[in-house]
PDB file of N, CA and C in Angstrom:
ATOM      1  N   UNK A   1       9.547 -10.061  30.931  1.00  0.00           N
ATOM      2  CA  UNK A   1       9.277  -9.268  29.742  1.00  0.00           C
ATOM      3  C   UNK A   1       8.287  -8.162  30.119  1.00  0.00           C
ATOM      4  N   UNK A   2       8.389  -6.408  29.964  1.00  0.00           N
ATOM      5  CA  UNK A   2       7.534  -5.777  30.299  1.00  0.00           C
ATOM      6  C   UNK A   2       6.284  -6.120  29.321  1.00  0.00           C
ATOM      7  N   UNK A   3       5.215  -5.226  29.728  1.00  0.00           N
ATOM      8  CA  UNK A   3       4.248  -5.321  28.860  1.00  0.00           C
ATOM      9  C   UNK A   3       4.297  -3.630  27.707  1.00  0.00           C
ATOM     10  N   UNK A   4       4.375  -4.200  26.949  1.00  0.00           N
ATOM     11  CA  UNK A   4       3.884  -2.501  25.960  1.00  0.00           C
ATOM     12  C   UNK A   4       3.095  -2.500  25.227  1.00  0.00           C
ATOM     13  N   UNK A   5       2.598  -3.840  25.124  1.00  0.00           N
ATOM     14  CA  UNK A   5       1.240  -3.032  24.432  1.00  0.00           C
ATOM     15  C   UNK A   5       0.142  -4.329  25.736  1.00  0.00           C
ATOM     16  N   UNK A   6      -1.236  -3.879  25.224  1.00  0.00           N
ATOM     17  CA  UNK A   6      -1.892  -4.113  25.979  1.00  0.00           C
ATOM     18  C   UNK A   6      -2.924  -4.839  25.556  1.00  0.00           C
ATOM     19  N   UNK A   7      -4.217  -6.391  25.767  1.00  0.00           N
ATOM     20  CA  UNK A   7      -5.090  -7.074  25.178  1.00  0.00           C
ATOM     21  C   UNK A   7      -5.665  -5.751  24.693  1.00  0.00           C
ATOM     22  N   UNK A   8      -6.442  -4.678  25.315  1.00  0.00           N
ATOM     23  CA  UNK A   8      -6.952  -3.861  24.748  1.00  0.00           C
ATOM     24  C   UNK A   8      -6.634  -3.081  23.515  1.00  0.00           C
ATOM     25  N   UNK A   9      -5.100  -3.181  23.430  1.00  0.00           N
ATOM     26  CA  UNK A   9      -4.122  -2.136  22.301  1.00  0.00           C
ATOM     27  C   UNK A   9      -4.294  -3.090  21.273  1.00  0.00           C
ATOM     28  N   UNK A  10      -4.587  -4.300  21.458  1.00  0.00           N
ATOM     29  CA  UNK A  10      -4.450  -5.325  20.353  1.00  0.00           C
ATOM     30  C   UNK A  10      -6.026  -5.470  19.714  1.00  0.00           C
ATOM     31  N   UNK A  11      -6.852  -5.561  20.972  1.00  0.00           N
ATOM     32  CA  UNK A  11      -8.473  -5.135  20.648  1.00  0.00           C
ATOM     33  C   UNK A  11      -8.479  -3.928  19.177  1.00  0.00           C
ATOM     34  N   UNK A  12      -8.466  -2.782  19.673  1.00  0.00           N
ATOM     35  CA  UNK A  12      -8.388  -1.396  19.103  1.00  0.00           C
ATOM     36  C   UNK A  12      -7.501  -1.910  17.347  1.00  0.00           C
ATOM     37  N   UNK A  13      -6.572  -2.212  17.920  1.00  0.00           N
ATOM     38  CA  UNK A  13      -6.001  -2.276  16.566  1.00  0.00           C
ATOM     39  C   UNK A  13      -6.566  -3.159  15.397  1.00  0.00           C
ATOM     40  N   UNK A  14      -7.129  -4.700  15.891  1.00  0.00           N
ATOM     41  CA  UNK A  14      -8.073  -5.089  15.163  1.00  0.00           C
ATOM     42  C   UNK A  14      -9.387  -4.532  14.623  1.00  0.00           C
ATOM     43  N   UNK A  15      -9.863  -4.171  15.355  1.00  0.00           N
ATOM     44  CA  UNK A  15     -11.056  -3.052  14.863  1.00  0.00           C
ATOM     45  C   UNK A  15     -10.672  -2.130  14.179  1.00  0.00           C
ATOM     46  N   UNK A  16      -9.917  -1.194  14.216  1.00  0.00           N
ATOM     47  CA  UNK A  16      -8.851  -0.492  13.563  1.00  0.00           C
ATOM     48  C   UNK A  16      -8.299  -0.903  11.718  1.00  0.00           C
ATOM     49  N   UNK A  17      -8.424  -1.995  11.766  1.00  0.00           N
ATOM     50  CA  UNK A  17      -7.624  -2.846  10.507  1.00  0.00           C
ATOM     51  C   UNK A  17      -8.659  -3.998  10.231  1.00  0.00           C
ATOM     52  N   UNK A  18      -9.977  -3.977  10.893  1.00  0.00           N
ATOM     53  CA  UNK A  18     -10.831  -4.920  10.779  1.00  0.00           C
ATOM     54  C   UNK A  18     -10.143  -6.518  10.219  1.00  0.00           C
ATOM     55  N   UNK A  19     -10.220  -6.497  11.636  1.00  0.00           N
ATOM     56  CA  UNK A  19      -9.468  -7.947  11.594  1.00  0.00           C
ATOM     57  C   UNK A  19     -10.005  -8.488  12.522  1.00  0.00           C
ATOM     58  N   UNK A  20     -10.663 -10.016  12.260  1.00  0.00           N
ATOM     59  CA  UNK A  20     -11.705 -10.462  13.100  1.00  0.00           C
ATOM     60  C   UNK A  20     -11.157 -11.389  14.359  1.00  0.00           C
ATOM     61  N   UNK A  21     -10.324 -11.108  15.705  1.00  0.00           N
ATOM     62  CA  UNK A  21      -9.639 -11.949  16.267  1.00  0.00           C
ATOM     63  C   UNK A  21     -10.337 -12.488  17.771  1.00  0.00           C
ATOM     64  N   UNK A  22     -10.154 -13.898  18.115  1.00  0.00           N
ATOM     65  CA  UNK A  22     -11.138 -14.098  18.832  1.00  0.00           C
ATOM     66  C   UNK A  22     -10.268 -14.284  20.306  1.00  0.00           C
ATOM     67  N   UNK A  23     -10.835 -14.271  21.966  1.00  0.00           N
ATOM     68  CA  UNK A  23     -10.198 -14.033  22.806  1.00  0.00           C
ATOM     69  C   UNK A  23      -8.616 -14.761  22.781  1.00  0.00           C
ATOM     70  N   UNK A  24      -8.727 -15.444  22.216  1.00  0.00           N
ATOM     71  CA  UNK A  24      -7.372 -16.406  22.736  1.00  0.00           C
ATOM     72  C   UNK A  24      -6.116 -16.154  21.382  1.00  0.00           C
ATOM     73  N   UNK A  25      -6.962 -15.099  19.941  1.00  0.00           N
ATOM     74  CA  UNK A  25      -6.262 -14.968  19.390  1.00  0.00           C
ATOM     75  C   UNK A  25      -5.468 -13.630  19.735  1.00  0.00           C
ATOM     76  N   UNK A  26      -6.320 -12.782  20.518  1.00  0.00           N
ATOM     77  CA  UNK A  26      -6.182 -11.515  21.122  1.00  0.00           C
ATOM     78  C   UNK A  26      -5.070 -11.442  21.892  1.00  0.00           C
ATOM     79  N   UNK A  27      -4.933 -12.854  22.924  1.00  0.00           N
ATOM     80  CA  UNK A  27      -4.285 -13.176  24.013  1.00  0.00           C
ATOM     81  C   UNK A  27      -2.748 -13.283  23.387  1.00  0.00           C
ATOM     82  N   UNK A  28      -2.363 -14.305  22.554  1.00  0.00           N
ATOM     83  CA  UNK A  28      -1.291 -14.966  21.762  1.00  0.00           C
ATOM     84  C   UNK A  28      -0.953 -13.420  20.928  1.00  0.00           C
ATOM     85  N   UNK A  29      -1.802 -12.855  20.545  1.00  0.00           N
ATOM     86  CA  UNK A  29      -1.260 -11.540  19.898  1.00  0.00           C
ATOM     87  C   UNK A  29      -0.472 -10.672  20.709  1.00  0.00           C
ATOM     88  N   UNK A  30      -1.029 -10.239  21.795  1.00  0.00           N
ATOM     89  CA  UNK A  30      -0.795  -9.579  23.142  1.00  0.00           C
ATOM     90  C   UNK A  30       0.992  -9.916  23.240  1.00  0.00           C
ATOM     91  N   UNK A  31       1.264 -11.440  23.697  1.00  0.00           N
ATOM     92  CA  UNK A  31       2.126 -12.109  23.748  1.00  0.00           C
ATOM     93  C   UNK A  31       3.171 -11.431  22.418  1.00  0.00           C
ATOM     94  N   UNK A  32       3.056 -11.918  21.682  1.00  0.00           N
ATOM     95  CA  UNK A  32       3.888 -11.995  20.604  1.00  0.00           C
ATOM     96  C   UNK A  32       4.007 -10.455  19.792  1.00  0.00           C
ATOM     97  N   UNK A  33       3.028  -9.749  20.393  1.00  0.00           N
ATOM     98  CA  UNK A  33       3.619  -8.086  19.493  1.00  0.00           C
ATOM     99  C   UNK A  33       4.668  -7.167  20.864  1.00  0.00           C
ATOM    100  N   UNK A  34       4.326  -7.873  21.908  1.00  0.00           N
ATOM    101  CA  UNK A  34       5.542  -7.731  23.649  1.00  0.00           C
ATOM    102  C   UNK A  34       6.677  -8.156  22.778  1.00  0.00           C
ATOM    103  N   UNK A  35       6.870  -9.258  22.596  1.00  0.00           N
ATOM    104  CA  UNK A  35       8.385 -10.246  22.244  1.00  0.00           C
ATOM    105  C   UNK A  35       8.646  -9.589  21.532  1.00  0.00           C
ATOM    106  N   UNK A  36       8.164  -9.333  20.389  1.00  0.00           N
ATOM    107  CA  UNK A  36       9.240  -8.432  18.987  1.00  0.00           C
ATOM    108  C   UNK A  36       9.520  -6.914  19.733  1.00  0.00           C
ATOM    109  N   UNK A  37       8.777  -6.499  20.152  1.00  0.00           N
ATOM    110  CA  UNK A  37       9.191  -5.468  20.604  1.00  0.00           C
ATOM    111  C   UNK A  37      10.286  -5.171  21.276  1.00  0.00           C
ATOM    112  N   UNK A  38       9.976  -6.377  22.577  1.00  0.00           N
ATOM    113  CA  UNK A  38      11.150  -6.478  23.207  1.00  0.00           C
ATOM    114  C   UNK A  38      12.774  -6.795  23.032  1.00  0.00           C
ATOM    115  N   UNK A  39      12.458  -7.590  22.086  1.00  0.00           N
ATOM    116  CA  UNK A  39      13.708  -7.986  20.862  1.00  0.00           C
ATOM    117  C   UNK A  39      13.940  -6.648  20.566  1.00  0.00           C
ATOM    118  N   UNK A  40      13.695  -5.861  20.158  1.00  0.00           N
ATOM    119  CA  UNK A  40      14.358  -4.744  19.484  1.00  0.00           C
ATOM    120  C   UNK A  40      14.656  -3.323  20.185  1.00  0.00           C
ATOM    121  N   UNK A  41      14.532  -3.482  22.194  1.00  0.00           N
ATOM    122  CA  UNK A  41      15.083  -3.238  22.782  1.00  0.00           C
ATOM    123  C   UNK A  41      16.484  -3.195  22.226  1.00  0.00           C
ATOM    124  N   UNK A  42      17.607  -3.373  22.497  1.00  0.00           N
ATOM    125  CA  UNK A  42      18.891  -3.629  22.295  1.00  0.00           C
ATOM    126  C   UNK A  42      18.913  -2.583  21.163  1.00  0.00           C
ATOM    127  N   UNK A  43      18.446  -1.799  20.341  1.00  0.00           N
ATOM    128  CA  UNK A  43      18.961  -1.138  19.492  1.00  0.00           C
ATOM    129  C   UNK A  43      18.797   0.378  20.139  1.00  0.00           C
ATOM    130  N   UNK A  44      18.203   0.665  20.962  1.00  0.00           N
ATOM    131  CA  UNK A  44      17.964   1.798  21.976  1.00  0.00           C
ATOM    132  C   UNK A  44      19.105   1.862  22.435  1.00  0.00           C
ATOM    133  N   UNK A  45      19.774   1.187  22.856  1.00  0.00           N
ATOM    134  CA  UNK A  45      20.961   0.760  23.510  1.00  0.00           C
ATOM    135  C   UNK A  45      22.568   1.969  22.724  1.00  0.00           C
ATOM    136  N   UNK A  46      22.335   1.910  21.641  1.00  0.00           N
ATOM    137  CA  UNK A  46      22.869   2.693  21.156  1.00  0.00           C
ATOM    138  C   UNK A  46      23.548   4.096  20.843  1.00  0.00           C
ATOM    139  N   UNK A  47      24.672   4.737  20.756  1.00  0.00           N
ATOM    140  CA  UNK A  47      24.844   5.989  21.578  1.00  0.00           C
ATOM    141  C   UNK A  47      24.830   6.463  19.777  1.00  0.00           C
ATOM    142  N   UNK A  48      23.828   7.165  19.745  1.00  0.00           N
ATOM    143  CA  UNK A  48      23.600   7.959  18.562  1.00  0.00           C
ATOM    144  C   UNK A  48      23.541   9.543  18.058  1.00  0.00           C
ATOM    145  N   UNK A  49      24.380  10.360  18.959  1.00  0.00           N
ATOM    146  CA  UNK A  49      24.098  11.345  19.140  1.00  0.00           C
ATOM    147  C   UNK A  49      25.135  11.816  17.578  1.00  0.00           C
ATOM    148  N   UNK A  50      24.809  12.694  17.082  1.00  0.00           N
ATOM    149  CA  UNK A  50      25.124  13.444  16.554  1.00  0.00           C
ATOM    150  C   UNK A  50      25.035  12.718  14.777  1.00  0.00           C
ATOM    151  N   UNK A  51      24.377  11.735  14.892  1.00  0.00           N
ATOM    152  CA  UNK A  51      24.580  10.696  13.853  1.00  0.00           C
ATOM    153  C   UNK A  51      23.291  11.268  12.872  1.00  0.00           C
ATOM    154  N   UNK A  52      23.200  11.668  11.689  1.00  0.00           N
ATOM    155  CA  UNK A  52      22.055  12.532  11.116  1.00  0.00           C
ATOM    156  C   UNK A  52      21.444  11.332  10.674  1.00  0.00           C
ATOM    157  N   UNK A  53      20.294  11.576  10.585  1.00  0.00           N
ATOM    158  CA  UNK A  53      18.840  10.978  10.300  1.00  0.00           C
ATOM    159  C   UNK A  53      19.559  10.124   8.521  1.00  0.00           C
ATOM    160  N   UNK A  54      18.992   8.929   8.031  1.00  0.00           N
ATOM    161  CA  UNK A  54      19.364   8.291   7.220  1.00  0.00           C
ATOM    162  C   UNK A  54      17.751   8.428   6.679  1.00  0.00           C
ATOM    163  N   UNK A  55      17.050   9.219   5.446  1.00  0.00           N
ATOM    164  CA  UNK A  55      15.761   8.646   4.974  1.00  0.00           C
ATOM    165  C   UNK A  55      15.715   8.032   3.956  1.00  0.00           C
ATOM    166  N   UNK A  56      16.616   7.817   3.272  1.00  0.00           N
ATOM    167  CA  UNK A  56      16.758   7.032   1.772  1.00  0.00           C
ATOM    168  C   UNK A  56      18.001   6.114   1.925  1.00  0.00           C
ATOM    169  N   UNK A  57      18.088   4.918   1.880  1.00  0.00           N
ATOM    170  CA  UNK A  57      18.982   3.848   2.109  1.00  0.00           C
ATOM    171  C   UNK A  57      19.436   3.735   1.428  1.00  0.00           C
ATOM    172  N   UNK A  58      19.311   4.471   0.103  1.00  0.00           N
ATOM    173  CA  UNK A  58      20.808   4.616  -1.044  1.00  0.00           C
ATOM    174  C   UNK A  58      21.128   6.096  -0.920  1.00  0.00           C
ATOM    175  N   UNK A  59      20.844   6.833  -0.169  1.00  0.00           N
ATOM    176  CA  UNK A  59      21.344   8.279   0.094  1.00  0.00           C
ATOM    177  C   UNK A  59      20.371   9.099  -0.926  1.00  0.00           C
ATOM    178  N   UNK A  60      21.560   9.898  -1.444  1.00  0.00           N
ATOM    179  CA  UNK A  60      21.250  10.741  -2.487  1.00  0.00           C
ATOM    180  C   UNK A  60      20.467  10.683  -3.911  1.00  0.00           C
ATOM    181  N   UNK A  61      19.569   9.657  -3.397  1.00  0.00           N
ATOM    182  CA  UNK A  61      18.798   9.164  -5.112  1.00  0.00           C
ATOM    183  C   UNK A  61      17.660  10.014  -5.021  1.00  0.00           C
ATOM    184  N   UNK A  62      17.658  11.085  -6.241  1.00  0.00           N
ATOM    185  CA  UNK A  62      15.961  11.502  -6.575  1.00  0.00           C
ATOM    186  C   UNK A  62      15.599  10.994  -7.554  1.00  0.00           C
ATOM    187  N   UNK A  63      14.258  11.658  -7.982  1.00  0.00           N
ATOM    188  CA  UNK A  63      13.523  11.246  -9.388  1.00  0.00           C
ATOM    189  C   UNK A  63      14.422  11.892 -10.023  1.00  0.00           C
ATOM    190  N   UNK A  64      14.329  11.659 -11.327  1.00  0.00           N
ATOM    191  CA  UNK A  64      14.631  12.754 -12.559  1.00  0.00           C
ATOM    192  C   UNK A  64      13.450  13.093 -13.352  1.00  0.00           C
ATOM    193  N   UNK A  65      12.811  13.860 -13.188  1.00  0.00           N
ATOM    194  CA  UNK A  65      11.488  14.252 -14.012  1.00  0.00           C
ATOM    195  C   UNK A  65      11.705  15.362 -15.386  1.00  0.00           C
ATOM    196  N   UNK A  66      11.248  14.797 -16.368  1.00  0.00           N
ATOM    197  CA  UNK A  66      11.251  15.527 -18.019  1.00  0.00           C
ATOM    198  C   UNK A  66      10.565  16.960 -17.343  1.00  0.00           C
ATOM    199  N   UNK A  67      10.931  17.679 -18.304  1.00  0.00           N
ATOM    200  CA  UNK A  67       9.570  19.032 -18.487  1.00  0.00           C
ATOM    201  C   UNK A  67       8.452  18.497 -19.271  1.00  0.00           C
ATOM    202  N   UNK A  68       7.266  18.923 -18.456  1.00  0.00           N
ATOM    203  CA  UNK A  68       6.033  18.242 -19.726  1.00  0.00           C
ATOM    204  C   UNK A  68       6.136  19.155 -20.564  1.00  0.00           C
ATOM    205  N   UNK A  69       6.051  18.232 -21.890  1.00  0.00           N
ATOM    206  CA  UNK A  69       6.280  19.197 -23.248  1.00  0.00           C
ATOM    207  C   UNK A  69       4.554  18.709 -24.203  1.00  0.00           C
ATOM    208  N   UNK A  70       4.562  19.991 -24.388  1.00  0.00           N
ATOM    209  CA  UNK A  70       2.848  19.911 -25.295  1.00  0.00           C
ATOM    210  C   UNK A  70       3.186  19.326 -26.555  1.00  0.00           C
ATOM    211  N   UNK A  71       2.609  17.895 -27.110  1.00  0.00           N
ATOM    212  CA  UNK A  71       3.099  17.104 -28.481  1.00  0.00           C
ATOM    213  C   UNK A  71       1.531  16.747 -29.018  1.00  0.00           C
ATOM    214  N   UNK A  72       1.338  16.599 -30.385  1.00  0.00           N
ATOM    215  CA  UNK A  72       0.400  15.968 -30.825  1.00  0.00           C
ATOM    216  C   UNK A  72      -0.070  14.787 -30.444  1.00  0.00           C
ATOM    217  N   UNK A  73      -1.457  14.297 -29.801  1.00  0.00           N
ATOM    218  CA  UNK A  73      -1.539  13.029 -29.923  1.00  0.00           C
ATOM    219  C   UNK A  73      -2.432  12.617 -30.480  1.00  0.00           C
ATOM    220  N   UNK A  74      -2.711  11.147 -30.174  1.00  0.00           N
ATOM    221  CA  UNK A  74      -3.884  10.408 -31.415  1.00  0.00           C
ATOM    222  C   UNK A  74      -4.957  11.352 -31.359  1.00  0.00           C
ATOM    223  N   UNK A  75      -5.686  10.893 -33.081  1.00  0.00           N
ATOM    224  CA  UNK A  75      -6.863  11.319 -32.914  1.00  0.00           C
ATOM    225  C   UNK A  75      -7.431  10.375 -33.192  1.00  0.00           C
ATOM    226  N   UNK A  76      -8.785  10.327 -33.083  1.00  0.00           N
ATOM    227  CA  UNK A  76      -9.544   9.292 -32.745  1.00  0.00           C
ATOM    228  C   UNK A  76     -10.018   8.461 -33.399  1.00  0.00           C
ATOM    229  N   UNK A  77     -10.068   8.769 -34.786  1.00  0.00           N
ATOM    230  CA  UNK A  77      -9.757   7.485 -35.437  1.00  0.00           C
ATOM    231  C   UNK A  77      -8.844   7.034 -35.687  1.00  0.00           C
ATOM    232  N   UNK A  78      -7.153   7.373 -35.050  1.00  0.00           N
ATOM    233  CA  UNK A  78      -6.109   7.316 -35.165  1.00  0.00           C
ATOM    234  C   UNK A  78      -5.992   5.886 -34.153  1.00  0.00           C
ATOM    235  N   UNK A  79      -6.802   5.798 -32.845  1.00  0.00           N
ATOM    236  CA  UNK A  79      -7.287   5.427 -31.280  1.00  0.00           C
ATOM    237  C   UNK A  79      -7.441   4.506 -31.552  1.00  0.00           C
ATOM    238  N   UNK A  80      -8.557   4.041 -32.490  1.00  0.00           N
ATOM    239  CA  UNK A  80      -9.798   3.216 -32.854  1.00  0.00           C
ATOM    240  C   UNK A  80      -9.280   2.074 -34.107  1.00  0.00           C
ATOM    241  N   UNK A  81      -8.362   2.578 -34.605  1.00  0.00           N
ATOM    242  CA  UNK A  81      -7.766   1.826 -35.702  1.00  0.00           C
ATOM    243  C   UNK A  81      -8.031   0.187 -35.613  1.00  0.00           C
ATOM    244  N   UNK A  82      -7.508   0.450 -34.436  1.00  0.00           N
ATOM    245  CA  UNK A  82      -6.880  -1.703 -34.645  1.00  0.00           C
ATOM    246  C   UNK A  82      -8.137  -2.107 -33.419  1.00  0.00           C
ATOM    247  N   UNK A  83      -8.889  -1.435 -33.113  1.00  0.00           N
ATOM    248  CA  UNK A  83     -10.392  -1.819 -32.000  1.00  0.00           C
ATOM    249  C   UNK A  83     -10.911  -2.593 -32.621  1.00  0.00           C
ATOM    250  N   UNK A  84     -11.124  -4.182 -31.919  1.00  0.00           N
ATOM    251  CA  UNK A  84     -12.152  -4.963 -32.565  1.00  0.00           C
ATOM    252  C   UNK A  84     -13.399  -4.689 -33.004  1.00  0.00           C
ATOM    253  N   UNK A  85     -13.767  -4.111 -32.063  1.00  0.00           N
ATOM    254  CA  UNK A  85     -15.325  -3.602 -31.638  1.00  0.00           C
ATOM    255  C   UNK A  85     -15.135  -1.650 -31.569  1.00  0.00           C
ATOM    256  N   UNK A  86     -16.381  -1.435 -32.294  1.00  0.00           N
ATOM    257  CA  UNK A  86     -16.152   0.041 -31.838  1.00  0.00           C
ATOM    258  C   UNK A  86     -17.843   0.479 -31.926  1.00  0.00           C
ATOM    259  N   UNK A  87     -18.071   1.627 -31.228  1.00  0.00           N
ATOM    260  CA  UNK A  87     -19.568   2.169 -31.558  1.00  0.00           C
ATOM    261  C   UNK A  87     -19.135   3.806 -31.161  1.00  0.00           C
ATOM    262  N   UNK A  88     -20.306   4.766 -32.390  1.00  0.00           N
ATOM    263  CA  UNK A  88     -20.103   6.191 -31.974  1.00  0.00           C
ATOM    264  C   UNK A  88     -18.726   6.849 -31.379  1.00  0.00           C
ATOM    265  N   UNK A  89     -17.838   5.946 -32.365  1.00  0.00           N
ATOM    266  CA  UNK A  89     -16.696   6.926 -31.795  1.00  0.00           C
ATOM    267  C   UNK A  89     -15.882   6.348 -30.301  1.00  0.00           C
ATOM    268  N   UNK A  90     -16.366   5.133 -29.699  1.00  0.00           N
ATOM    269  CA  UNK A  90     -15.548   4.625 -28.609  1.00  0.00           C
ATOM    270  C   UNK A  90     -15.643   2.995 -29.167  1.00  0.00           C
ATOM    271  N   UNK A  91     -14.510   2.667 -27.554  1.00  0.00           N
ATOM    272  CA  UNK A  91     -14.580   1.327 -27.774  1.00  0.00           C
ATOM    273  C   UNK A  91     -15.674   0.313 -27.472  1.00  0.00           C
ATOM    274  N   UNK A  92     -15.659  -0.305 -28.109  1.00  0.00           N
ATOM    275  CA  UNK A  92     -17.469  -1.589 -27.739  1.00  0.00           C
ATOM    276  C   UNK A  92     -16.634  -2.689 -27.073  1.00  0.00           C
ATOM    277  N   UNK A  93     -16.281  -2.701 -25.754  1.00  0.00           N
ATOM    278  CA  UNK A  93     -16.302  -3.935 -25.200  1.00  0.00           C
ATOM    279  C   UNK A  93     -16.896  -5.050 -24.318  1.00  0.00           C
ATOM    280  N   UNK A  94     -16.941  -6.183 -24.098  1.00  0.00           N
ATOM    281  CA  UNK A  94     -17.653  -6.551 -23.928  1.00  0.00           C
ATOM    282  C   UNK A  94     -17.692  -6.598 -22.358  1.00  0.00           C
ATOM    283  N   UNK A  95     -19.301  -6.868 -21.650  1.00  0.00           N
ATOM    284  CA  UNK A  95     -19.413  -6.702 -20.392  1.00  0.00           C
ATOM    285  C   UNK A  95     -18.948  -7.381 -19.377  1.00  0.00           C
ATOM    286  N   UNK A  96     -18.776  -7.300 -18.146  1.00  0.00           N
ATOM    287  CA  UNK A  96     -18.244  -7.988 -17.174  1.00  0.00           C
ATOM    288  C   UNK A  96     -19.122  -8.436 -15.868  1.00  0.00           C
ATOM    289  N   UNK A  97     -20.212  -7.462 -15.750  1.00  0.00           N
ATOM    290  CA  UNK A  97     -21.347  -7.580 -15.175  1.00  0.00           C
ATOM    291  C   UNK A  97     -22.517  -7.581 -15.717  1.00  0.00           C
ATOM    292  N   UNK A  98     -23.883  -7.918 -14.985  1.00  0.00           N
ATOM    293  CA  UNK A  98     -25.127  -7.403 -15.541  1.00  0.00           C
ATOM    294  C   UNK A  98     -25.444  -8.612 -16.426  1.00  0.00           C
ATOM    295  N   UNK A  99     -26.154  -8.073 -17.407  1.00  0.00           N
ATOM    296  CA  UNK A  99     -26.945  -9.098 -18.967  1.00  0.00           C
ATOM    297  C   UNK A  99     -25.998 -10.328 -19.386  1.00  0.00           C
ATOM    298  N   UNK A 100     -24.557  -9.751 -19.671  1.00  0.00           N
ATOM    299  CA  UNK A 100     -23.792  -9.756 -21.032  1.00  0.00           C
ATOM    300  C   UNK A 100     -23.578  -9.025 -21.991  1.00  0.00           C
ATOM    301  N   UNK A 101     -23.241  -9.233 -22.659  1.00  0.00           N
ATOM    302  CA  UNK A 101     -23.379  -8.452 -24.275  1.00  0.00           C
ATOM    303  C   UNK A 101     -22.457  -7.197 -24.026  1.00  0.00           C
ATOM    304  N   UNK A 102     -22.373  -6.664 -25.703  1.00  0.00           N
ATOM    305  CA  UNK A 102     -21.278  -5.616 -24.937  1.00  0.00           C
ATOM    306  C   UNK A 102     -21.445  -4.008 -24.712  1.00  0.00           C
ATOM    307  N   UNK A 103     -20.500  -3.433 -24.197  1.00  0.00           N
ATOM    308  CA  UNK A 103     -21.122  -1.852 -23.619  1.00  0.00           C
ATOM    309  C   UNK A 103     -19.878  -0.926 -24.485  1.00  0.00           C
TER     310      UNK A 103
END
């Protein structure tokens, strides 16, 4: 099996993705990102010339995007209606950090 990537390439990449791996996990990594690779040799193999690039695997699908259209929206006591809690015009909910109580 050649080598293509390298303990060091596997080093870098953990640091890289902060991922905490220790020598022997480094080692077994080393190992096993070679094998898949090498596995997927055989598709190189392939005579692809003239065959156009595929970037969307259902082809021809775009978005369909509206025109933004300028419409009325809530107003604010329109907003606030069904708010359990409200103060000065916003919502009063309750905290998630800190004291308690609500903000």
């Amino acid at each position: 099996m050649s080598q293509h990537v390298s303990e060091q390439d596997v080093r870098d990449i953990a640091v890289y993705t902060r991922i905490g791996l220790t020598e022997e996990e480094v080692a077994q990594m080393t190992v096993d990102l070679n094998g898949i690779i090498e596995s997927l040799k055989p598709i190189t193999e392939y005579d692809l010339e003239g065959v156009e690039p595929t970037f969307h695997p259902i082809g021809d699908l775009s978005n369909i995007m509206r025109d933004d259209a300028e419409q009325e929206s809530f107003t604010q006591e329109t907003a606030l209606e069904n708010a359990p809690k409200q103060q000065d015009g916003c919502f009063l909910i309750p905290s998630i950090l800190g004291e308690g109580g609500d903000r």
